[in-house]
Protein backbone atom coordinates (compact mmCIF):
# COMPACT_ATOMS: atom_id res chain seq x y z
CA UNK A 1 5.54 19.03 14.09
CA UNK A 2 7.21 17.14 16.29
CA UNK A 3 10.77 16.14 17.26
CA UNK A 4 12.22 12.83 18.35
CA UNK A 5 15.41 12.46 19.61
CA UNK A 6 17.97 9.48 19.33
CA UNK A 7 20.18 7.65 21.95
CA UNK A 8 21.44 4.69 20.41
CA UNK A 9 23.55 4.90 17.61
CA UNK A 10 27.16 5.93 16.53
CA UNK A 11 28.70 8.18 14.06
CA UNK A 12 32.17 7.75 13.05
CA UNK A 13 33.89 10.38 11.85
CA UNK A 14 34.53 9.45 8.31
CA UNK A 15 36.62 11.57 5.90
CA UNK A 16 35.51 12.84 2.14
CA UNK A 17 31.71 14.53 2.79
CA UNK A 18 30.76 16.07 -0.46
CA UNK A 19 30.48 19.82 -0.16
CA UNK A 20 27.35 21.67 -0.88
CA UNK A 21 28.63 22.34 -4.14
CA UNK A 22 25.90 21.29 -6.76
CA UNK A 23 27.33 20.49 -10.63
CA UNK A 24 25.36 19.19 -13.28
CA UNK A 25 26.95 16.13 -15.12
CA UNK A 26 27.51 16.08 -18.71
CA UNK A 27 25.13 14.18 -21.08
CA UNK A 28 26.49 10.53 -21.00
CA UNK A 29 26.90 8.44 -23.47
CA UNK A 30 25.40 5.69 -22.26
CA UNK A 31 22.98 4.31 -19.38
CA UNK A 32 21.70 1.30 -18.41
CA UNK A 33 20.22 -1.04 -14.55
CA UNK A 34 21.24 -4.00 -12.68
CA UNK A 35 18.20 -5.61 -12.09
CA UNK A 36 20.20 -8.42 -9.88
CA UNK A 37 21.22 -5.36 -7.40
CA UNK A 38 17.36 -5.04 -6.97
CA UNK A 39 16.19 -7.13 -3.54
CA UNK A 40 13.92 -10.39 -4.05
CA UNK A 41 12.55 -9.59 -7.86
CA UNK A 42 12.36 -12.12 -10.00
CA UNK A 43 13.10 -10.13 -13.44
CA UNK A 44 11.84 -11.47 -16.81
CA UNK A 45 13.39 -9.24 -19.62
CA UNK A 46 10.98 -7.60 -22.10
CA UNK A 47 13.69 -6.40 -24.62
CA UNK A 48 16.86 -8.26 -26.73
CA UNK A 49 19.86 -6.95 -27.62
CA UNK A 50 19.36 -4.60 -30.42
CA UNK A 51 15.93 -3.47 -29.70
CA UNK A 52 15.16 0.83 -29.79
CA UNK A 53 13.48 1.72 -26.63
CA UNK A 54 12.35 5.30 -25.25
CA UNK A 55 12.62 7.08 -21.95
CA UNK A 56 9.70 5.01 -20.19
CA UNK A 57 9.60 1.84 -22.40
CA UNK A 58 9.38 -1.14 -20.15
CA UNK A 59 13.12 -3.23 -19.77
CA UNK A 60 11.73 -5.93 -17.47
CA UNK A 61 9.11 -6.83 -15.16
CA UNK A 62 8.90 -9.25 -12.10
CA UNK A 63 8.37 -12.53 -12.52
CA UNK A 64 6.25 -12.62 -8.80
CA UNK A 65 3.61 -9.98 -10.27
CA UNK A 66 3.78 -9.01 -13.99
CA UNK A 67 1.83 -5.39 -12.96
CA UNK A 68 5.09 -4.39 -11.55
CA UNK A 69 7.31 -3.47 -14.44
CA UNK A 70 10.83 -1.66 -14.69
CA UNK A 71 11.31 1.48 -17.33
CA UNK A 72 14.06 2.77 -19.53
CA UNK A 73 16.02 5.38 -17.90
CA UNK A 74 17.56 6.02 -21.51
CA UNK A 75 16.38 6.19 -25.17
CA UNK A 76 18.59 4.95 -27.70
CA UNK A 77 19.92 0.98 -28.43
CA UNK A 78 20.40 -2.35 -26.30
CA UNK A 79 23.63 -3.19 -26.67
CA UNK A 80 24.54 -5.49 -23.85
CA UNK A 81 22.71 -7.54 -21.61
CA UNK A 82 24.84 -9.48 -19.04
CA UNK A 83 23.62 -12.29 -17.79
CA UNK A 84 24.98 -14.08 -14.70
CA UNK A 85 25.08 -17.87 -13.21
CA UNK A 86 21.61 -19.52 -13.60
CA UNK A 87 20.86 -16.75 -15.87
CA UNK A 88 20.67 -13.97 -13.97
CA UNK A 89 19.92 -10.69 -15.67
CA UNK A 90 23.13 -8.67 -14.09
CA UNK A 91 23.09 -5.81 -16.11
CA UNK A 92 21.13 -3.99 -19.01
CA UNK A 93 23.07 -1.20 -21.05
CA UNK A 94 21.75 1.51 -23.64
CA UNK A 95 23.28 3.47 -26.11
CA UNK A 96 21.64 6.86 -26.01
CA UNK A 97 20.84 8.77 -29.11
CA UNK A 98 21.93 12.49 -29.70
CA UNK A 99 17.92 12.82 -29.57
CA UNK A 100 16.15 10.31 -26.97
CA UNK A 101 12.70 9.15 -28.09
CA UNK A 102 10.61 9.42 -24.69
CA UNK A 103 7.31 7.99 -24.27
CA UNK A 104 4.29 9.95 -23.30
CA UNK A 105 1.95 8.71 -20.85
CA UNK A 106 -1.95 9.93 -21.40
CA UNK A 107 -2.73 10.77 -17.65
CA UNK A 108 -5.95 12.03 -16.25
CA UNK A 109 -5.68 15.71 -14.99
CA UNK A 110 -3.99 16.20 -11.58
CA UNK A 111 -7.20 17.88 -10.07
CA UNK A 112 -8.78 14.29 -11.38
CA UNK A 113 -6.43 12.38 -9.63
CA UNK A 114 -6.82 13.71 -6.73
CA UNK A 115 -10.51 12.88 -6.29
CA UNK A 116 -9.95 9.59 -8.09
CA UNK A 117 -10.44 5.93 -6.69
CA UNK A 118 -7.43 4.54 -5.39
CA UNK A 119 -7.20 1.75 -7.92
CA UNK A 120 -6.82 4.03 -10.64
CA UNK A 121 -3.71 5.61 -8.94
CA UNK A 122 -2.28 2.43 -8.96
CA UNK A 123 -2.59 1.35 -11.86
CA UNK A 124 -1.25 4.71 -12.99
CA UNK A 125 2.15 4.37 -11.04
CA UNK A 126 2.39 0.51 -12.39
CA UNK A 127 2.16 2.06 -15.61
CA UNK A 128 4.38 4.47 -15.46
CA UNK A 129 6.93 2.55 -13.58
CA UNK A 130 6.90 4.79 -10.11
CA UNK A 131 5.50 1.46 -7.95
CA UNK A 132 9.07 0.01 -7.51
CA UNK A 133 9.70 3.26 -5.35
CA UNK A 134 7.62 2.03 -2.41
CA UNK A 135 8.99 -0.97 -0.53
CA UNK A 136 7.67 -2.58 2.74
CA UNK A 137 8.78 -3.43 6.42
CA UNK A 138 10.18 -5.49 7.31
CA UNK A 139 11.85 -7.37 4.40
CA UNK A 140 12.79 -4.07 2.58
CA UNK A 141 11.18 -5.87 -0.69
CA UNK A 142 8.44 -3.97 -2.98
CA UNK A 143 5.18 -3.15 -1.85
CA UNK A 144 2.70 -5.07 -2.93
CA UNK A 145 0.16 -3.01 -5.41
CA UNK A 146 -2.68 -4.89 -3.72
CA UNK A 147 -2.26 -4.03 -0.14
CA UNK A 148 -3.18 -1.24 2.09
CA UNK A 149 -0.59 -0.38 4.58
CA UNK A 150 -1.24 1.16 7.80
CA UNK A 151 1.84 4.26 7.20
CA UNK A 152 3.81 5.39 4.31
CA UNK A 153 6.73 6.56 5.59
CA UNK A 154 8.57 9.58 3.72
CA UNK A 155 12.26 9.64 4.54
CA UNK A 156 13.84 13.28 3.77
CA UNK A 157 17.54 13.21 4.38
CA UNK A 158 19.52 10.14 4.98
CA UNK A 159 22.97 10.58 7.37
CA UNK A 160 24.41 7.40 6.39
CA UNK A 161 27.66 8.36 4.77
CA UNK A 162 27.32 9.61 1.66
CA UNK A 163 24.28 10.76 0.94
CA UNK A 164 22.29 13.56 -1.11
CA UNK A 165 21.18 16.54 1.36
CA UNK A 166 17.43 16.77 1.01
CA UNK A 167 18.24 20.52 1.35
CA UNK A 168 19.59 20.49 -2.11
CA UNK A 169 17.56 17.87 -4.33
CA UNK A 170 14.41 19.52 -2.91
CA UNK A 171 15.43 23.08 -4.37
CA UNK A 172 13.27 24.06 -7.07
CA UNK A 173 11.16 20.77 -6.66
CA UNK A 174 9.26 21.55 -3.51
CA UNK A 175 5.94 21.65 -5.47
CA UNK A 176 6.87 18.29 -7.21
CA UNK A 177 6.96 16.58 -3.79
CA UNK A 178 4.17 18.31 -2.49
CA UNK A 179 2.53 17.03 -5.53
CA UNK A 180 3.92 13.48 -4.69
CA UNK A 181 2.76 14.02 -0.74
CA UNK A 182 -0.82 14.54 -2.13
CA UNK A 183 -0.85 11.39 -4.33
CA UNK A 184 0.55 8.99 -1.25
CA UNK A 185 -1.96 9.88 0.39
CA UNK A 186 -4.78 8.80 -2.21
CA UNK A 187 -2.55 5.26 -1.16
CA UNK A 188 -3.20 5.49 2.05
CA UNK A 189 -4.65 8.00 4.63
CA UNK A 190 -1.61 7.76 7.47
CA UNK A 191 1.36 9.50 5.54
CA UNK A 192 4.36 11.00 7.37
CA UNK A 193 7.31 13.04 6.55
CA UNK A 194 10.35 12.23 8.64
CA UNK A 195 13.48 14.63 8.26
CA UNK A 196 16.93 14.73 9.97
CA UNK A 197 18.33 18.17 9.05
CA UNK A 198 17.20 21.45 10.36
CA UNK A 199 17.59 23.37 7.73
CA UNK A 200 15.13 21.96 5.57
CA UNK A 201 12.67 23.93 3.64
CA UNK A 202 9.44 21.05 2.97
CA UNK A 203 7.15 22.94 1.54
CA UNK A 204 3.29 23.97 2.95
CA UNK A 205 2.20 20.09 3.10
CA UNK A 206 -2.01 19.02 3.80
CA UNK A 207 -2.70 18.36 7.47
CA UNK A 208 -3.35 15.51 7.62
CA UNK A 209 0.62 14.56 6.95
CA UNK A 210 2.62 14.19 10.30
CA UNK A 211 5.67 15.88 10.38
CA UNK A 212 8.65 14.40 12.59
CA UNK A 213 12.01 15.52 13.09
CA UNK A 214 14.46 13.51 14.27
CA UNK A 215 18.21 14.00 16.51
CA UNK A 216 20.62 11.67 17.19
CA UNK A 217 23.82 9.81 15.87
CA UNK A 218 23.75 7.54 12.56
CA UNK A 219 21.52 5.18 11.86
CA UNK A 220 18.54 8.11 12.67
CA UNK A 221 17.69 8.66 9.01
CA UNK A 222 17.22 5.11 8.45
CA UNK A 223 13.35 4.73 7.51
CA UNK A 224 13.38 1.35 10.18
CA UNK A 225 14.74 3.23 12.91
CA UNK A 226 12.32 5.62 12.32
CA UNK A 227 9.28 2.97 12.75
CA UNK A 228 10.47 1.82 15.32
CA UNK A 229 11.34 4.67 17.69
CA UNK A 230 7.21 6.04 15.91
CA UNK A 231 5.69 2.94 16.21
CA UNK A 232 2.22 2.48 18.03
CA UNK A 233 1.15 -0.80 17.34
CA UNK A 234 2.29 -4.25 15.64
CA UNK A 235 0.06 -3.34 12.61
CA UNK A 236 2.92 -0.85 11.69
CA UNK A 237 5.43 -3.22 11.10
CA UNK A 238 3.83 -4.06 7.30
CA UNK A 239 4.25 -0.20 6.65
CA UNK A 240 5.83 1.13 3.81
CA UNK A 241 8.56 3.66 2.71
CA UNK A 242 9.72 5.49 -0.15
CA UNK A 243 11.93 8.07 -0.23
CA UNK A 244 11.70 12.14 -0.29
CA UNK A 245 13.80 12.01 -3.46
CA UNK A 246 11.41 9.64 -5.35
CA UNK A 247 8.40 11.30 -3.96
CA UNK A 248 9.55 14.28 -6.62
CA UNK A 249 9.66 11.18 -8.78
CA UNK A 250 6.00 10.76 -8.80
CA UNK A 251 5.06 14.34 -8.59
CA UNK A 252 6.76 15.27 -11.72
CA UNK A 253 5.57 12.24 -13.65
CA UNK A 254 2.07 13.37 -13.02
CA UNK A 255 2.27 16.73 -13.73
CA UNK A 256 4.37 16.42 -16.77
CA UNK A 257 3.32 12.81 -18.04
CA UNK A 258 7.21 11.36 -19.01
CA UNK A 259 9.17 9.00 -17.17
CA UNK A 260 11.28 11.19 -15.16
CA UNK A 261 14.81 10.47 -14.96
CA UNK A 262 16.69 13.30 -13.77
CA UNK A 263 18.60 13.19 -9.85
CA UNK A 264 20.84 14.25 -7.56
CA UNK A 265 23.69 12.54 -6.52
CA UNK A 266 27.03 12.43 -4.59
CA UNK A 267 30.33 11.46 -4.92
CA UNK A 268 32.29 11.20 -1.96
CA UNK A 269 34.71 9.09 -0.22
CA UNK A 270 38.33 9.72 0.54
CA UNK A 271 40.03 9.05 -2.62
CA UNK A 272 36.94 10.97 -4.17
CA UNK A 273 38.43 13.31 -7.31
CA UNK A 274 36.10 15.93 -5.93
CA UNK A 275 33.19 15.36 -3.50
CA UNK A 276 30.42 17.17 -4.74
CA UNK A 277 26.51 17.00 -5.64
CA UNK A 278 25.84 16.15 -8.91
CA UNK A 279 22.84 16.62 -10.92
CA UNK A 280 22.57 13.87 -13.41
CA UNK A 281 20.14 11.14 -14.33
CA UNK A 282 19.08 7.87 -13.16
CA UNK A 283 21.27 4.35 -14.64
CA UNK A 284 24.41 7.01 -14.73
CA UNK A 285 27.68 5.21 -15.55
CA UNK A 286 29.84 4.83 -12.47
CA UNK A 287 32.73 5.64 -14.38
CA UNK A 288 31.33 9.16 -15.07
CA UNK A 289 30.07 9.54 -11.56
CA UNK A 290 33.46 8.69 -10.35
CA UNK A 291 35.52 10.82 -12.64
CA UNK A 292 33.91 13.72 -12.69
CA UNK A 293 36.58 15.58 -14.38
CA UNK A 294 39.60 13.50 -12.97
CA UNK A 295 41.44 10.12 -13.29
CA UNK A 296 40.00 7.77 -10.63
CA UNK A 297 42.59 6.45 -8.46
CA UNK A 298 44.01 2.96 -8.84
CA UNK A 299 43.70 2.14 -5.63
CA UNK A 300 40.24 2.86 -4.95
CA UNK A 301 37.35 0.60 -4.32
CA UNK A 302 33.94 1.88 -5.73
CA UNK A 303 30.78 1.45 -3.57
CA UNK A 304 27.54 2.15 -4.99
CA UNK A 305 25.15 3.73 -2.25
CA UNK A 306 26.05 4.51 1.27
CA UNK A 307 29.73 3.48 3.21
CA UNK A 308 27.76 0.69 5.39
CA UNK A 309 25.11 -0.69 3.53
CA UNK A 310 26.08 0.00 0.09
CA UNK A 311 27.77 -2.50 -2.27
CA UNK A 312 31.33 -2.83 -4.55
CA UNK A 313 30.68 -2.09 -8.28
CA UNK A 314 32.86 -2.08 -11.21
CA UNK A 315 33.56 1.04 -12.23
CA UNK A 316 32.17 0.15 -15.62
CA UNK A 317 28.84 -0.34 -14.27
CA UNK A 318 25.71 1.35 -13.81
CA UNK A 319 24.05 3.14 -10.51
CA UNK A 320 21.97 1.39 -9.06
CA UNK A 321 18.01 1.64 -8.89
CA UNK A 322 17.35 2.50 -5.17
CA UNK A 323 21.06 4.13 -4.89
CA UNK A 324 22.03 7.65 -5.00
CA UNK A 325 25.68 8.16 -4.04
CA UNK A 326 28.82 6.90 -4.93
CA UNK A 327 32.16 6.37 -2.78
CA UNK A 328 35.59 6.14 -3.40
CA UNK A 329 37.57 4.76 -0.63
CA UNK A 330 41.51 2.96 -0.12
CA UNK A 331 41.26 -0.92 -0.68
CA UNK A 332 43.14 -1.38 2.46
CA UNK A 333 44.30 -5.12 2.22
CA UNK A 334 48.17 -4.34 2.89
CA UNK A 335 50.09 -5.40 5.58
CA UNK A 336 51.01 -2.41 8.40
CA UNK A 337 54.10 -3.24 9.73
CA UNK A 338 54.14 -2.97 13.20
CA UNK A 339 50.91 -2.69 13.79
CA UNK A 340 50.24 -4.60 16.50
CA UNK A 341 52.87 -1.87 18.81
CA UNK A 342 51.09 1.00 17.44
CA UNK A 343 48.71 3.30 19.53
CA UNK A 344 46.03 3.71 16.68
CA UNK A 345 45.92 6.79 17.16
CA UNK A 346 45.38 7.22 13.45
CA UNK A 347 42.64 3.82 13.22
CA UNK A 348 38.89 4.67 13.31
CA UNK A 349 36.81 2.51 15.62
CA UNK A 350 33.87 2.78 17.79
CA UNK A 351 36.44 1.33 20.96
CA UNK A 352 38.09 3.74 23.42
CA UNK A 353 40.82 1.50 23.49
CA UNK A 354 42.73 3.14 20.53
CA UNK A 355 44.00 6.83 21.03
CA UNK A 356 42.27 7.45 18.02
CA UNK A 357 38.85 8.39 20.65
CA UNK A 358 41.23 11.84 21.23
CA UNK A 359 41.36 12.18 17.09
CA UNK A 360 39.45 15.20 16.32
CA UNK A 361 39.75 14.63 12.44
CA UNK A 362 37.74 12.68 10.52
CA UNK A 363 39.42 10.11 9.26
CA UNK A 364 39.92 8.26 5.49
CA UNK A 365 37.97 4.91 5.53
CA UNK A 366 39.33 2.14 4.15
CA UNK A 367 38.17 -1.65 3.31
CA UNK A 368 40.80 -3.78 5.45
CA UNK A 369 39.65 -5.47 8.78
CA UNK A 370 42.80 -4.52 10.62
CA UNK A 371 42.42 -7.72 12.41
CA UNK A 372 41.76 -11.39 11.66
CA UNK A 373 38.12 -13.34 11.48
CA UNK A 374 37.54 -14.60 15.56
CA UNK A 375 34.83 -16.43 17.39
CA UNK A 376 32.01 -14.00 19.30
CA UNK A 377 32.88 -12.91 22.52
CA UNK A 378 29.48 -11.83 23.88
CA UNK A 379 31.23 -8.46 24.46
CA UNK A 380 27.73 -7.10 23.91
CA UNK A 381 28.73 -3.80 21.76
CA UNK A 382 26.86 -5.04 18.95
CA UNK A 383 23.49 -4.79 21.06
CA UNK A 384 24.85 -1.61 22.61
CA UNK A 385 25.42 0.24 19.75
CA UNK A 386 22.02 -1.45 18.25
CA UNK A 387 19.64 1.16 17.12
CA UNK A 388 16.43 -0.97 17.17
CA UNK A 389 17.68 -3.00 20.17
CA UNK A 390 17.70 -6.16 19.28
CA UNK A 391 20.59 -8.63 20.37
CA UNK A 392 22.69 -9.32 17.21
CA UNK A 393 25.61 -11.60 18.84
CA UNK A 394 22.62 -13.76 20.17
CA UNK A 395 20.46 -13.81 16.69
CA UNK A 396 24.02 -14.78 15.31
CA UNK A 397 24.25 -17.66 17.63
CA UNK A 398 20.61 -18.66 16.89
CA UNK A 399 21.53 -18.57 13.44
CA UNK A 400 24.50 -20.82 13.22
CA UNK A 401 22.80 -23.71 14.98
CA UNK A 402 19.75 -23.20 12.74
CA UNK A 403 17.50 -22.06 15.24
CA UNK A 404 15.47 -19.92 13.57
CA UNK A 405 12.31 -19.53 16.00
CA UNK A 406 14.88 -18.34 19.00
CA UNK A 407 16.71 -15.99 16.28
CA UNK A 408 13.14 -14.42 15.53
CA UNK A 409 12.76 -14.25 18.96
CA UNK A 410 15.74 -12.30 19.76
CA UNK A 411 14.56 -9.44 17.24
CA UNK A 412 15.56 -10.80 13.68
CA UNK A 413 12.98 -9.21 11.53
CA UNK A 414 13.71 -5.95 13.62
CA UNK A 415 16.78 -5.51 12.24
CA UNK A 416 17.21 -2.37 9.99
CA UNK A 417 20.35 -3.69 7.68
CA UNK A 418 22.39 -0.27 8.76
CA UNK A 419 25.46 -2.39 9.30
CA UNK A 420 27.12 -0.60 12.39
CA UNK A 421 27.02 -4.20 14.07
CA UNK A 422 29.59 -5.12 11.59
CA UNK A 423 31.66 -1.80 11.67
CA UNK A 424 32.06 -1.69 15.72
CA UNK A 425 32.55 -5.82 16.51
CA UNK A 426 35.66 -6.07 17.61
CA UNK A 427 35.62 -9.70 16.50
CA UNK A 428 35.37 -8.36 12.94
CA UNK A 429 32.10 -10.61 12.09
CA UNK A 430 30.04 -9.80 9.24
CA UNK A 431 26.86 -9.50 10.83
CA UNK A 432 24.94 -7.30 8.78
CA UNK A 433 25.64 -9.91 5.88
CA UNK A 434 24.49 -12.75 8.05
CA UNK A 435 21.19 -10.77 9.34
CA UNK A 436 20.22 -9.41 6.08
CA UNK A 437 20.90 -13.40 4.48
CA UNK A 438 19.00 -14.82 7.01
CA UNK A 439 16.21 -12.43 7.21
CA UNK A 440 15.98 -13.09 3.05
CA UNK A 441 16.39 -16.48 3.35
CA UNK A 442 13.51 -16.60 6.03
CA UNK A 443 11.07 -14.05 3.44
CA UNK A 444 11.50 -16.69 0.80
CA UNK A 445 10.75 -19.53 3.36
CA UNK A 446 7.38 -17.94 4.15
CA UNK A 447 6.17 -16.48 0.57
């Protein structure tokens, strides 16, 4: 075991943590994906409106590799498909049945799988729609079923705000995940388990598995930061992650042989209902997620996943595939009058200018700027705050003149999307939006 600790970083204090309070979710009524949420694929529906599917029936499948196909998290009747401009497949909704037909897979024994060739393990997870769980540095996108990488990374715990506690989605599911540990590394022989809370109980793991702790302020759990503070060579960078959550995933589909479907999940945020853990199922409805038991507030923006990389979703939409919190925070877009006398002592930011650095509190997040759009400074707190150090305010510069090389150059494909460039500039640039754009942009350019 071993523990790395964390410098660079920052970690606001943010109002409306879920407690460690744990519900299970009613039974919704419906469920359904947003395959355009879903970085880089290419999706080619396999199903019309109308059509009966089962837990596990295929929905869609990438265009850029047919193997890699996307299951049902529901089993009942298509009935809506959304498509967007130039036909974009935005979202894919199911009425469940009172009784959900789910498909069984026919799986070798685990003991088999354990001792089999590695090709047969893939073509397993492809099957059974578990491969979309493993993406690759440094793009983020899926990991390609014919590649070896040099790591799998397993993140356990993720302290961007708001996100399950690994301490409660692994209870009663350690032998699932040890199950999952076991098959990852039938994928590849390096595998490490990288957690950020103390109080974790992983369960007994094989030795071969690395074990790393890691200290520090947010962006620590983030699986990039993590390479890079572990990395030993430049062969790492193609390494892959999953995380600890969908590593129960795969352990559970093996033993059991169904699709699972069944999470955890939070609901937090300021103008949260109730922030709490809930146990509910993958595709959930926002609008259940949100309400849990209470009238969501007119005022409130919805963000599916976490507070800085996550995105804004109708509240009549579904969860996400790779997210697994929701937040509830103030649309902030009114005028404060006076503003520009006032102390701040009440206004979150990562300056000491504002008396809010004597705030003990955390504090309600909302979506307004509090300031207007302004050219770069070069103040430099961008690439202070930078976990991976790169130099954001120069890539940005790069960028703009369409100088791609000298953006590489200044650490572009190092960057780990956890958006507290954007959060701390004081020139209120959106530069996690421009990196992660021109990062894509530059993956589409070269594949």
């Amino acid at each position: 075991m071993e523990t790395i600790y964390l410098n660079k970083g920052f970690s606001p204090k943010i109002a409306g943590g879920p407690t460690s309070q744990c519900r299970r979710l009613h039974e919704p009524q419906r469920v359904g994906m947003a395959p355009y949420r879903i970085p880089f694929i290419k999706p080619r529906l396999l199903v019309k409106e109308g059509d009966t599917v089962s837990i596990g029936s295929p929905l869609f499948e990438d265009k850029r590799d047919p193997r890699i196909r996307f299951l049902s998290p529901g089993g009942g009747q298509i009935d809506r498909i959304v498509f967007g401009p130039r036909r974009v497949v935005q979202e894919i909704a199911i009425t469940l049945e009172k009784k959900e037909p789910a498909k069984t897979f026919e799986l070798p024994s685990f003991e088999q799988l354990e001792t089999s060739e590695r090709e047969t393990l893939v073509s397993l997870m492809l099957e059974g729609g578990l491969w979309p769980h493993l993406r690759a540095f440094p793009f983020m996108d899926l990991a390609s079923p014919d590649a070896i990488p040099p790591e799998i990374l397993v993140r356990v715990g993720d302290d961007e705000p708001f996100g399950p506690s690994p301490g409660i989605y692994l209870t009663d599911r350690e032998a699932f995940f040890r199950d999952g540990i076991s098959l990852l590394l039938r994928l590849c022989e390096n595998v490490a388990v990288h957690v950020i809370e103390d109080d974790v109980k992983l369960p007994v793991l094989p030795d071969s598995v690395a074990v790393r702790y890691f200290k520090g302020p947010y962006p620590t759990g983030n699986p990039g930061v993590q390479l890079y503070r572990t990395k030993t060579a430049p062969q790492q960078n193609t390494s892959w992650f999953i995380d600890g959550q969908d590593v129960i995933q795969i352990g559970k589909f093996f033993r059991t042989g169904q699709y699972p479907v069944s999470r955890v999940m939070t609901v937090g945020g300021s103008l949260a209902p109730a922030a709490v853990h809930l146990v509910t199922r993958a595709g959930a409805p926002l609008r259940a997620l949100v309400a849990n038991g209470a009238e969501t507030p007119s005022a409130a923006r919805v963000i599916a996943g976490g507070l800085f990389t996550g995105y804004s979703a109708s509240v009549d939409s579904f969860m996400g595939f790779y997210q697994n919190a929701v937040n509830l925070i103030d649309e902030g877009d009114r005028e404060e009058a006076f503003g520009f006398i006032r102390p701040g002592y009440n206004k979150p930011s990562y300056s000491t200018a504002f008396l809010s650095v004597f705030h003990r509190k955390p504090f309600p997040m909302d979506c307004g700027q509090h300031g207007e759009v302004r050219a770069c400074v070069n103040c430099g707190i961008c690439a202070k705050i930078c976990p991976v150090d790169i130099l954001p305010q120069f890539t940005l510069k790069c960028l703009v003149v369409d100088e791609v090389e000298e953006a590489l150059a200044h650490g572009l494909l190092d960057c780990v999307e956890c958006g507290l460039c954007t959060y701390a500039c004081p020139s209120k640039i959106e530069l996690r939006e421009v990196l992660v754009s021109a990062k894509a942009h530059y993956y589409k350019e070269i594949a």
